[in-house]
C-alpha atoms as a PDB file:
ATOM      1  CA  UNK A   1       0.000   0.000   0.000  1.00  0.00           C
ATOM      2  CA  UNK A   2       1.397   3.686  -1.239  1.00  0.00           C
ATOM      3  CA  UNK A   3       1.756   6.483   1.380  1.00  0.00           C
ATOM      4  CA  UNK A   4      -1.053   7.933  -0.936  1.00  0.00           C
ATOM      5  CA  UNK A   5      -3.247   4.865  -0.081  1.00  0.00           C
ATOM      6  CA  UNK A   6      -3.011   5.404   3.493  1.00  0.00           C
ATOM      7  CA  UNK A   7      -3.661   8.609   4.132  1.00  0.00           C
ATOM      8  CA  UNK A   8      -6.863   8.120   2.135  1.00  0.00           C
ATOM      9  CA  UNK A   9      -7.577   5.128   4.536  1.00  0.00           C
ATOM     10  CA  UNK A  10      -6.405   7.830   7.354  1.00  0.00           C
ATOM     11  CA  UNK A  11      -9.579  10.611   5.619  1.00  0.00           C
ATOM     12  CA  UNK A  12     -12.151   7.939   5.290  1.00  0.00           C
ATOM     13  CA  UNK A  13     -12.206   7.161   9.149  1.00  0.00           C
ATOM     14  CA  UNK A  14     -14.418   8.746  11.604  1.00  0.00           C
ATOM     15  CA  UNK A  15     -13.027  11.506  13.279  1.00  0.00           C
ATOM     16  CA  UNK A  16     -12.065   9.938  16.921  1.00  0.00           C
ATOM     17  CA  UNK A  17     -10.295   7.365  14.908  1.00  0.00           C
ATOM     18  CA  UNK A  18      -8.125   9.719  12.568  1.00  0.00           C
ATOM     19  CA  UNK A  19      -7.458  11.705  16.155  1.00  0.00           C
ATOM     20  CA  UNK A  20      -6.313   7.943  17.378  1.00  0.00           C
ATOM     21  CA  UNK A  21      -4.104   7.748  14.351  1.00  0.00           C
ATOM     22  CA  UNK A  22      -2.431  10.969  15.209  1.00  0.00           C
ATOM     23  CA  UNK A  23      -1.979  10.595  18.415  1.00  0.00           C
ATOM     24  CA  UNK A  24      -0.328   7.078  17.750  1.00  0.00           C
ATOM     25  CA  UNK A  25       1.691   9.044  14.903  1.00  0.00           C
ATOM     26  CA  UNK A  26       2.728  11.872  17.391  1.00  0.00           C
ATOM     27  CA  UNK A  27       3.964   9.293  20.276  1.00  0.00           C
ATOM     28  CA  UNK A  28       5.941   7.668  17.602  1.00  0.00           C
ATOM     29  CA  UNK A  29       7.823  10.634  16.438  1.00  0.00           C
ATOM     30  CA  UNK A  30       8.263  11.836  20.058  1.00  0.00           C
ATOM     31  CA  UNK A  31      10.038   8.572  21.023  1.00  0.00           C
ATOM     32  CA  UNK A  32      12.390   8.502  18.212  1.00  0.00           C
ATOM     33  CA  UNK A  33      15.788   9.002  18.563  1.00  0.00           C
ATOM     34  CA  UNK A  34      17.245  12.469  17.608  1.00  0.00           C
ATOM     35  CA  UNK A  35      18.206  13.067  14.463  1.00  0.00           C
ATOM     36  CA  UNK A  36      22.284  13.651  14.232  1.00  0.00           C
ATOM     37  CA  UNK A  37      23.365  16.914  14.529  1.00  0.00           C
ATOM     38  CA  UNK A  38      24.906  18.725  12.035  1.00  0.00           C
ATOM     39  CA  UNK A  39      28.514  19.631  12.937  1.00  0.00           C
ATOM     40  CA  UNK A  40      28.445  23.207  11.027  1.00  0.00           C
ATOM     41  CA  UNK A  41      24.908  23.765  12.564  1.00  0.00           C
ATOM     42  CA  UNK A  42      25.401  27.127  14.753  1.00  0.00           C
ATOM     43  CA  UNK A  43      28.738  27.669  13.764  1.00  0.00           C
ATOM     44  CA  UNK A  44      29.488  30.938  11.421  1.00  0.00           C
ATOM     45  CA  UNK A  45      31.465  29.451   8.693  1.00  0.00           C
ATOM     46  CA  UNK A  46      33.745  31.469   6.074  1.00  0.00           C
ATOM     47  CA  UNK A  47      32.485  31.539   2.489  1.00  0.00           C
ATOM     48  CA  UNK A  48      34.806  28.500   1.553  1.00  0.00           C
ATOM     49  CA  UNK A  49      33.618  26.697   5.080  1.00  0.00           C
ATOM     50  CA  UNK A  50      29.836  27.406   3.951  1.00  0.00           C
ATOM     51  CA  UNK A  51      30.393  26.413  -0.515  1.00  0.00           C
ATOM     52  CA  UNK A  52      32.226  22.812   1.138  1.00  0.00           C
ATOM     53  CA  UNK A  53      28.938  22.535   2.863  1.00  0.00           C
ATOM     54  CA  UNK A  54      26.586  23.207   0.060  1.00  0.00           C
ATOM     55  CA  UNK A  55      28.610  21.198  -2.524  1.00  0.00           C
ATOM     56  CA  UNK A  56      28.545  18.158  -0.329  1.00  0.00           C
ATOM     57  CA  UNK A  57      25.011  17.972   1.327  1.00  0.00           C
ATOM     58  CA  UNK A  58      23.588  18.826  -2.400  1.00  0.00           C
ATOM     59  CA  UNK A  59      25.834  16.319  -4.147  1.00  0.00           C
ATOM     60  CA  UNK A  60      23.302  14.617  -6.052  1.00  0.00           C
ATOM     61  CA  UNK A  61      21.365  18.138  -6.683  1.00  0.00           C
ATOM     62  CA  UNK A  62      24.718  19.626  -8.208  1.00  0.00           C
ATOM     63  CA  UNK A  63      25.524  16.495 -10.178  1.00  0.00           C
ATOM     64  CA  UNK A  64      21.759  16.294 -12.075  1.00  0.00           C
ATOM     65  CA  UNK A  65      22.443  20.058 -12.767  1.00  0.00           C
ATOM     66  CA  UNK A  66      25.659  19.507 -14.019  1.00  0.00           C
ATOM     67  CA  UNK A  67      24.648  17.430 -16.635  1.00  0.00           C
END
């Protein structure tokens, strides 16, 4: 079943049922483990610091334009 498919399921239910759903949903993404910091997050990087950056956490982005 596609994402798609399931939040139609999700629409289709009665109210107090989709509010059970996000509840459940909620829980879930409150118990999950943080997500991994970025090490350049907060930091005030110099133009080259901040292009490295870009270049690498848009890799795939940069290639596709590239081409």
């Amino acid at each position: 079943m596609s994402t798609a498919q399931v939040i139609e399921e999700i629409e289709r239910l009665p109210q107090d049922e989709q509010q059970a759903v996000f509840v459940f949903l909620a829980r879930k993404v409150a118990s999950a483990p943080p997500a991994t910091a970025k090490p350049w997050l907060g930091r005030k990087l110099s133009f080259e610091e901040a292009c490295d950056v870009v270049f690498r956490e848009n890799h795939a982005l940069f290639s596709l334009l590239a081409k």
